[in-house]
C-alpha atoms as a PDB file:
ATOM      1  CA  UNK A   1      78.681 135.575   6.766  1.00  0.00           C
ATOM      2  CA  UNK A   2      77.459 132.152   7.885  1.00  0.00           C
ATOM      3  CA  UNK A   3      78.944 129.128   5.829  1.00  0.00           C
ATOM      4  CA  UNK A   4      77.434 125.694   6.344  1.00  0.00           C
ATOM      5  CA  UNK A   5      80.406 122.703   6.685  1.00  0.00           C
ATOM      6  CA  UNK A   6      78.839 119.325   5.691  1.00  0.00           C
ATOM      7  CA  UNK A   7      80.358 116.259   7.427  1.00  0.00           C
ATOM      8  CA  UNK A   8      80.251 112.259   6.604  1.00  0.00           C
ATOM      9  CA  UNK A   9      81.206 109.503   8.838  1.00  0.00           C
ATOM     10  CA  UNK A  10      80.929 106.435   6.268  1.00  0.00           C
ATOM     11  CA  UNK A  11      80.891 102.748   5.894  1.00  0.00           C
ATOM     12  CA  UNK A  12      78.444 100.244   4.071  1.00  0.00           C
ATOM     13  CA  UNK A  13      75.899  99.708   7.072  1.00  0.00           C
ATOM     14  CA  UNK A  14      75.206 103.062   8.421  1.00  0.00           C
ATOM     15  CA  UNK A  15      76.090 106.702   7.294  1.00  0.00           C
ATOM     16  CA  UNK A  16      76.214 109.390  10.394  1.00  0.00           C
ATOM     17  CA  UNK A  17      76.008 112.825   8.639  1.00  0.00           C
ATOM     18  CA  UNK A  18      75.975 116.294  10.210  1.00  0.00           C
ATOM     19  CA  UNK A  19      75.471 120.189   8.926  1.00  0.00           C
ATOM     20  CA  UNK A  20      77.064 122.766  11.072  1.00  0.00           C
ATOM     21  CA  UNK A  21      77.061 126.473  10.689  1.00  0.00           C
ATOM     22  CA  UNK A  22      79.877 128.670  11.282  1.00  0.00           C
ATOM     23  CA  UNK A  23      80.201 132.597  11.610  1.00  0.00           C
ATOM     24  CA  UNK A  24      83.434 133.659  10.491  1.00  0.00           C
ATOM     25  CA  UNK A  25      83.144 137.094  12.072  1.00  0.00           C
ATOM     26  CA  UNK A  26      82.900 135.625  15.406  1.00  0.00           C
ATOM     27  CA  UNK A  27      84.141 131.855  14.672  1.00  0.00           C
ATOM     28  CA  UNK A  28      80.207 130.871  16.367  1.00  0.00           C
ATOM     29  CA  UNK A  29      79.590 127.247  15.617  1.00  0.00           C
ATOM     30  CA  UNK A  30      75.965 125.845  15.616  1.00  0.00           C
ATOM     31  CA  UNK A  31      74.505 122.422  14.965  1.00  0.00           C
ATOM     32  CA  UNK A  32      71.931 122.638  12.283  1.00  0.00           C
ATOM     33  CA  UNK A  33      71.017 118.868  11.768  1.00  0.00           C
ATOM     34  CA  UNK A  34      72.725 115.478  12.631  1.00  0.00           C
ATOM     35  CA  UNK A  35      71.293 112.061  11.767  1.00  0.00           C
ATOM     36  CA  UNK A  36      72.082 108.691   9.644  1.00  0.00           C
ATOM     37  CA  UNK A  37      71.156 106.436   7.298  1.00  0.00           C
ATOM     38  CA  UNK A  38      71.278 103.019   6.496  1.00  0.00           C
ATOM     39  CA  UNK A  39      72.500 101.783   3.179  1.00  0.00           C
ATOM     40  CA  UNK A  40      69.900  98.871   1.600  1.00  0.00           C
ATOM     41  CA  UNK A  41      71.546  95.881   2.133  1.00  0.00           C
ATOM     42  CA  UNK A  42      69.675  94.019  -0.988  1.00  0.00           C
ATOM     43  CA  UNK A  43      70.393  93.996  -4.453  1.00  0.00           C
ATOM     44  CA  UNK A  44      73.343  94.223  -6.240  1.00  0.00           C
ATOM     45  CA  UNK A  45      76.314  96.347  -5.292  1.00  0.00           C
ATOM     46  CA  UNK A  46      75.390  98.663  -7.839  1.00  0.00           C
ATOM     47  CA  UNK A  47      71.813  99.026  -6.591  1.00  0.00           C
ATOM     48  CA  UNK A  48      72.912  99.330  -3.016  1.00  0.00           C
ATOM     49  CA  UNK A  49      75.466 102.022  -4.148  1.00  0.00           C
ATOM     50  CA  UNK A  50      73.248 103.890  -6.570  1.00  0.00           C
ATOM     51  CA  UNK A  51      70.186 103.982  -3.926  1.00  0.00           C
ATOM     52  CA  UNK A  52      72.451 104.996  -1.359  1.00  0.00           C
ATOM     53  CA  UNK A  53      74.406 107.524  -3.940  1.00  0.00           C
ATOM     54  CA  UNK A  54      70.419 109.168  -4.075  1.00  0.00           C
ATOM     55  CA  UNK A  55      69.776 109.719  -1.385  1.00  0.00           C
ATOM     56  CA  UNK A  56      73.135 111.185  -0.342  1.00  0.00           C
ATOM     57  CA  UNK A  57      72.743 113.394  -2.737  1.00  0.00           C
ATOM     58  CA  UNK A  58      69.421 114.743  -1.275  1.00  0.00           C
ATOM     59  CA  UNK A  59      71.076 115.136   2.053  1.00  0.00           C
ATOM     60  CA  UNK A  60      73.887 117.473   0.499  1.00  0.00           C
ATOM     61  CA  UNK A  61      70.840 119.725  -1.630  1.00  0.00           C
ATOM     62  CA  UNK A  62      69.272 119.807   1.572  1.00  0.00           C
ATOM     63  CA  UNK A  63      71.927 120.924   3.308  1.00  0.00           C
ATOM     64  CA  UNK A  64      73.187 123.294   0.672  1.00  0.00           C
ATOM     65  CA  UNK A  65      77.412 122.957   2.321  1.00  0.00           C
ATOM     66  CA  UNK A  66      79.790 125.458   1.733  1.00  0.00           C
ATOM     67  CA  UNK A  67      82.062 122.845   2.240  1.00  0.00           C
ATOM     68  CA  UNK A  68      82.198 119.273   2.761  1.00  0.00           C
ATOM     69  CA  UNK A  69      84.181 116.654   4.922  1.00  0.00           C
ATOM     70  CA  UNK A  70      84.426 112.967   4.829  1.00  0.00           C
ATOM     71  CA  UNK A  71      86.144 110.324   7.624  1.00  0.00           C
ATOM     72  CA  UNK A  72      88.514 108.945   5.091  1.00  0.00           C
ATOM     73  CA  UNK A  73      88.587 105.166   4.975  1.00  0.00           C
ATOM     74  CA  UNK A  74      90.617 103.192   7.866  1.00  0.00           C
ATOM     75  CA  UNK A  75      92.887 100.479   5.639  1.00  0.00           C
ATOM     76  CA  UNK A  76      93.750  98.138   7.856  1.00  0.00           C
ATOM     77  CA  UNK A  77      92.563  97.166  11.799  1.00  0.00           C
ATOM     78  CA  UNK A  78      94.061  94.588  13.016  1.00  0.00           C
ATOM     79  CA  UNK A  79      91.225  91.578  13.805  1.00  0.00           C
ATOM     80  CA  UNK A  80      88.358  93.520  12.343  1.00  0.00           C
ATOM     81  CA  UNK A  81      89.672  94.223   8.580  1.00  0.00           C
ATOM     82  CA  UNK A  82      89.139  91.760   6.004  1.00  0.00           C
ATOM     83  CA  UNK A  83      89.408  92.659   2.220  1.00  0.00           C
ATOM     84  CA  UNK A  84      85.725  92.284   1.847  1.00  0.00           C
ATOM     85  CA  UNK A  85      85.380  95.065   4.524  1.00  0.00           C
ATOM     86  CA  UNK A  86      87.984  97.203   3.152  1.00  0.00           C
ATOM     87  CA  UNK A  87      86.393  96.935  -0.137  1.00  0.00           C
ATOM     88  CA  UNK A  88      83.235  97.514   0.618  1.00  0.00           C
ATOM     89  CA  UNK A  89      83.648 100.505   2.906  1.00  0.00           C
ATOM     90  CA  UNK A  90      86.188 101.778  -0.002  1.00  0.00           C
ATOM     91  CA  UNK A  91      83.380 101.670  -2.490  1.00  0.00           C
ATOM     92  CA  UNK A  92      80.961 103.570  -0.415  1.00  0.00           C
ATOM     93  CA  UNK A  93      83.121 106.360   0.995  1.00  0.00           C
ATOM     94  CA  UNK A  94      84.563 106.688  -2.410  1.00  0.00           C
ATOM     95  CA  UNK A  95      80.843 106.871  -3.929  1.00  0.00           C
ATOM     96  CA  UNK A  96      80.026 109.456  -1.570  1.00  0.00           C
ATOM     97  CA  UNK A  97      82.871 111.853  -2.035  1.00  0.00           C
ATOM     98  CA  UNK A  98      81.928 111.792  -5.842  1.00  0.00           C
ATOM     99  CA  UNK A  99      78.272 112.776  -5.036  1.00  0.00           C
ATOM    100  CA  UNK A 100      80.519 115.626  -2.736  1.00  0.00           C
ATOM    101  CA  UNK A 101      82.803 116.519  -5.639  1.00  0.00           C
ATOM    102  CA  UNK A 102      79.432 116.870  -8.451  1.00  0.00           C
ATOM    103  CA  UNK A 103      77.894 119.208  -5.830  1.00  0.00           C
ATOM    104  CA  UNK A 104      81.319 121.910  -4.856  1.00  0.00           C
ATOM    105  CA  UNK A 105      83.001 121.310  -8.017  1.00  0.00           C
ATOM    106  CA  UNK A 106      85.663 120.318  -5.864  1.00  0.00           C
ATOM    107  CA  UNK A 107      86.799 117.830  -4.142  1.00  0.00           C
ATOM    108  CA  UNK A 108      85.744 117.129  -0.378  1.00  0.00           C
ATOM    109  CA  UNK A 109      88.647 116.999   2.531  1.00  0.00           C
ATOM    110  CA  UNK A 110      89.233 113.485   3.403  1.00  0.00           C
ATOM    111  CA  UNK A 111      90.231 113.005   7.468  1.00  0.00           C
ATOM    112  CA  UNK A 112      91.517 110.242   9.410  1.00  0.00           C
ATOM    113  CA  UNK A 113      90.078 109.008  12.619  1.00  0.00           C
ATOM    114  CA  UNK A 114      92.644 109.611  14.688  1.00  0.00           C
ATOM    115  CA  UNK A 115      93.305 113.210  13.443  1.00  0.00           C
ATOM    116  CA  UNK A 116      89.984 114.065  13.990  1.00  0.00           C
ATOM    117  CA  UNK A 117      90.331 112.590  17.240  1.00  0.00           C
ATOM    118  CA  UNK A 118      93.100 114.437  18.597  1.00  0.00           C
ATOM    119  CA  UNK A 119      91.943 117.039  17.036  1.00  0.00           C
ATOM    120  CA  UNK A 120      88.704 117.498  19.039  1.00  0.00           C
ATOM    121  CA  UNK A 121      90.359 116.125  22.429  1.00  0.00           C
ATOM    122  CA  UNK A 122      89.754 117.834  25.438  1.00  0.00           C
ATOM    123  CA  UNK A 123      92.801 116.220  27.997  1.00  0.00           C
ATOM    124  CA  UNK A 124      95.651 114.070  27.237  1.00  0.00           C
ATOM    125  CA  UNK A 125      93.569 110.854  26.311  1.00  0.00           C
ATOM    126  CA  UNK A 126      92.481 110.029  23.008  1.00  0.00           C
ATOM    127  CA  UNK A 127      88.627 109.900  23.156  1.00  0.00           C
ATOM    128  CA  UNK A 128      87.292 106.004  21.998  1.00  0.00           C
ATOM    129  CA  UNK A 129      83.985 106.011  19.733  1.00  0.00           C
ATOM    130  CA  UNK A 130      81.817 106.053  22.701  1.00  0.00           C
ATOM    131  CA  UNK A 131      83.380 108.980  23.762  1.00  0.00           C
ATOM    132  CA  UNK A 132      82.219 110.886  21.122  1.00  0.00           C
ATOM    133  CA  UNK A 133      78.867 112.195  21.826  1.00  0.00           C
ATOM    134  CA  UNK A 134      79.559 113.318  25.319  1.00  0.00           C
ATOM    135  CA  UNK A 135      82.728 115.033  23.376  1.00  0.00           C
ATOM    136  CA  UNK A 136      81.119 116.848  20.171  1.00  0.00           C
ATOM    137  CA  UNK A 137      77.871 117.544  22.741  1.00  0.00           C
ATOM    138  CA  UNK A 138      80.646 119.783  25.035  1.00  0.00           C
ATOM    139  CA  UNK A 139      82.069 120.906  22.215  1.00  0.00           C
ATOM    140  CA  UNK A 140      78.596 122.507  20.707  1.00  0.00           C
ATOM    141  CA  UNK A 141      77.096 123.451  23.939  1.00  0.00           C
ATOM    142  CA  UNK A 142      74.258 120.665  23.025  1.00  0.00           C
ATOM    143  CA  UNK A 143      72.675 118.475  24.884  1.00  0.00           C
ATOM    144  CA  UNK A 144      73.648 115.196  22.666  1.00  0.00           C
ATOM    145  CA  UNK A 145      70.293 113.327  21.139  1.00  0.00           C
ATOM    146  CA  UNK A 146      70.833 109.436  22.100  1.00  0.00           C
ATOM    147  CA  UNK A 147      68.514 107.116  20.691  1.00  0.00           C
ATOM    148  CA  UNK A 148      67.848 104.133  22.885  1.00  0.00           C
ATOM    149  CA  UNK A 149      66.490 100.798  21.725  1.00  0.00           C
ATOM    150  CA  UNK A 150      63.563  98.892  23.296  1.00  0.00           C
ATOM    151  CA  UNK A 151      65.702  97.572  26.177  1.00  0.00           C
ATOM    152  CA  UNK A 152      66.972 100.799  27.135  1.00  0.00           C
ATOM    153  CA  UNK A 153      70.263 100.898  25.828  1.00  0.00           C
ATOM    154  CA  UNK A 154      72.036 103.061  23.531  1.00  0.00           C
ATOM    155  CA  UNK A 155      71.456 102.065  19.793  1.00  0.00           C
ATOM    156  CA  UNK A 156      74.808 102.261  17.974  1.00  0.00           C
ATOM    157  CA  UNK A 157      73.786 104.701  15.241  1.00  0.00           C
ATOM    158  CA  UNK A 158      73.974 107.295  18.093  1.00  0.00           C
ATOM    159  CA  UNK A 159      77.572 106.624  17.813  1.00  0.00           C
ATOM    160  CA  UNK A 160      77.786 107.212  13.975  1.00  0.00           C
ATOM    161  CA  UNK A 161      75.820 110.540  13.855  1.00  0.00           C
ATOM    162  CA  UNK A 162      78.331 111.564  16.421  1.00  0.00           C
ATOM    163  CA  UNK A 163      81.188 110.806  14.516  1.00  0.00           C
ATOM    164  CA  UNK A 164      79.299 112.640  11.473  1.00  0.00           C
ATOM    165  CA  UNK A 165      79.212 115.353  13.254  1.00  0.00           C
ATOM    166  CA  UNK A 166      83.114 115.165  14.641  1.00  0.00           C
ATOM    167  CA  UNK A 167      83.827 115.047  11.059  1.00  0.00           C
ATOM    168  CA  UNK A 168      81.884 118.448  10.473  1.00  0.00           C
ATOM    169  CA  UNK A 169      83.272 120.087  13.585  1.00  0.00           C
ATOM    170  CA  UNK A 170      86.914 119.250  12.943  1.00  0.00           C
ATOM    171  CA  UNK A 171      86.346 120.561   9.529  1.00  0.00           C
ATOM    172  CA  UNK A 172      84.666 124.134  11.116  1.00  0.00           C
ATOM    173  CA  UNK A 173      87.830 124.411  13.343  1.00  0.00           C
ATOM    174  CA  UNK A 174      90.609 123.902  10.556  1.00  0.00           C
ATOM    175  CA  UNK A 175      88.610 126.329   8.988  1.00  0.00           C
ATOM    176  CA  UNK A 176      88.297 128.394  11.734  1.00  0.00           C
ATOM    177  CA  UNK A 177      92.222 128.507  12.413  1.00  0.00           C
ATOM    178  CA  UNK A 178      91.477 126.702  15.947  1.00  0.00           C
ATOM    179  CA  UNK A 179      93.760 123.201  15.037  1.00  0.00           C
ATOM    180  CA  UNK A 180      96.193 122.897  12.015  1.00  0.00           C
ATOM    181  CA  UNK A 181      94.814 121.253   8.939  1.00  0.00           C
ATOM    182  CA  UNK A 182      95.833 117.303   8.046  1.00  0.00           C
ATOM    183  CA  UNK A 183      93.321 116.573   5.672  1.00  0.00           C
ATOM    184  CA  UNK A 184      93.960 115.675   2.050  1.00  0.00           C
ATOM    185  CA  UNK A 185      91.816 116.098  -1.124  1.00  0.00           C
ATOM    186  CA  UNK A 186      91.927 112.659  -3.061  1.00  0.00           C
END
């Protein structure tokens, strides 16, 4: 039987998400849908959280996951974290795995970067963010969907429904048996 494994790569500016199915006869993975969106960046926190909250919560009815997976939150980086960051991206992929919790009953399985990462690494090196596409696209068999901008270059939310769909895809293979499990449930 077919179970669908629900992914989130999170943080307040853009939301890469991605549904996967997976055969557990025959471990066969298959994309179903990738994409993003964009958290409103007026109002107050509580609007921005609450809108985005909505329409999370659509994507996950949508999708109708057997499970569901989340990028867990990154607390420091040197030269790019400040507590306003941390805090913000806290609140969002907090808000999200509550939306994730109201929908299983459960909650979701929180991941790191990097154990997703290795986790989905093809050779030796550790893949970098713009690795990704070209990585979960071998992975999948899928010819990955970049969006360009009007100059021609790659827009960066290609990068974040790529890492949604890491998220998904190291899920499937924990669950498949095909990498050992380091996720937590917070």
């Amino acid at each position: 039987m077919a179970k669908t494994i629900l992914g989130f790569d999170v943080s307040s500016t853009t939301i890469g998400y991605c549904s996967l199915s997976w055969d557990e006869s025959n471990n066969d993975i298959k994309l179903i849908h990738m994409g993003y969106l964009k958290p409103i960046k007026k109002g107050t926190i509580i609007e921005r959280i609450v809108d985005t909250r909505n329409k999370i919560q659509k994507i996950i009815v949508d999708a109708q996951p057997d499970y569901i997976a989340i990028e867990d939150i990154i607390q420091f980086m040197q030269g790019k974290s400040t507590a306003k960051t941390i805090i913000m991206l806290t609140t969002f992929n907090r808000m999200i795995g509550l939306t994730a919790y109201d929908y299983l009953g459960k909650a979701p399985t929180l991941y790191s970067v990097m154990t997703i990462r290795h986790g989905l690494k093809m050779g030796k090196e550790l893949p970098k963010k713009e690795d990704m596409p070209a990585l979960v696209a071998q992975h999948l068999g899928i010819t990955f969907p970049y969006e360009y901008n009007k100059k021609g270059g790659i827009k960066v939310e290609s990068y974040d429904k790529a890492d949604g769909v890491a998220v998904a895809l190291y899920h499937t293979l924990v669950l498949a048996g095909k990498v050992k499990s380091k996720g937590k449930k917070k």
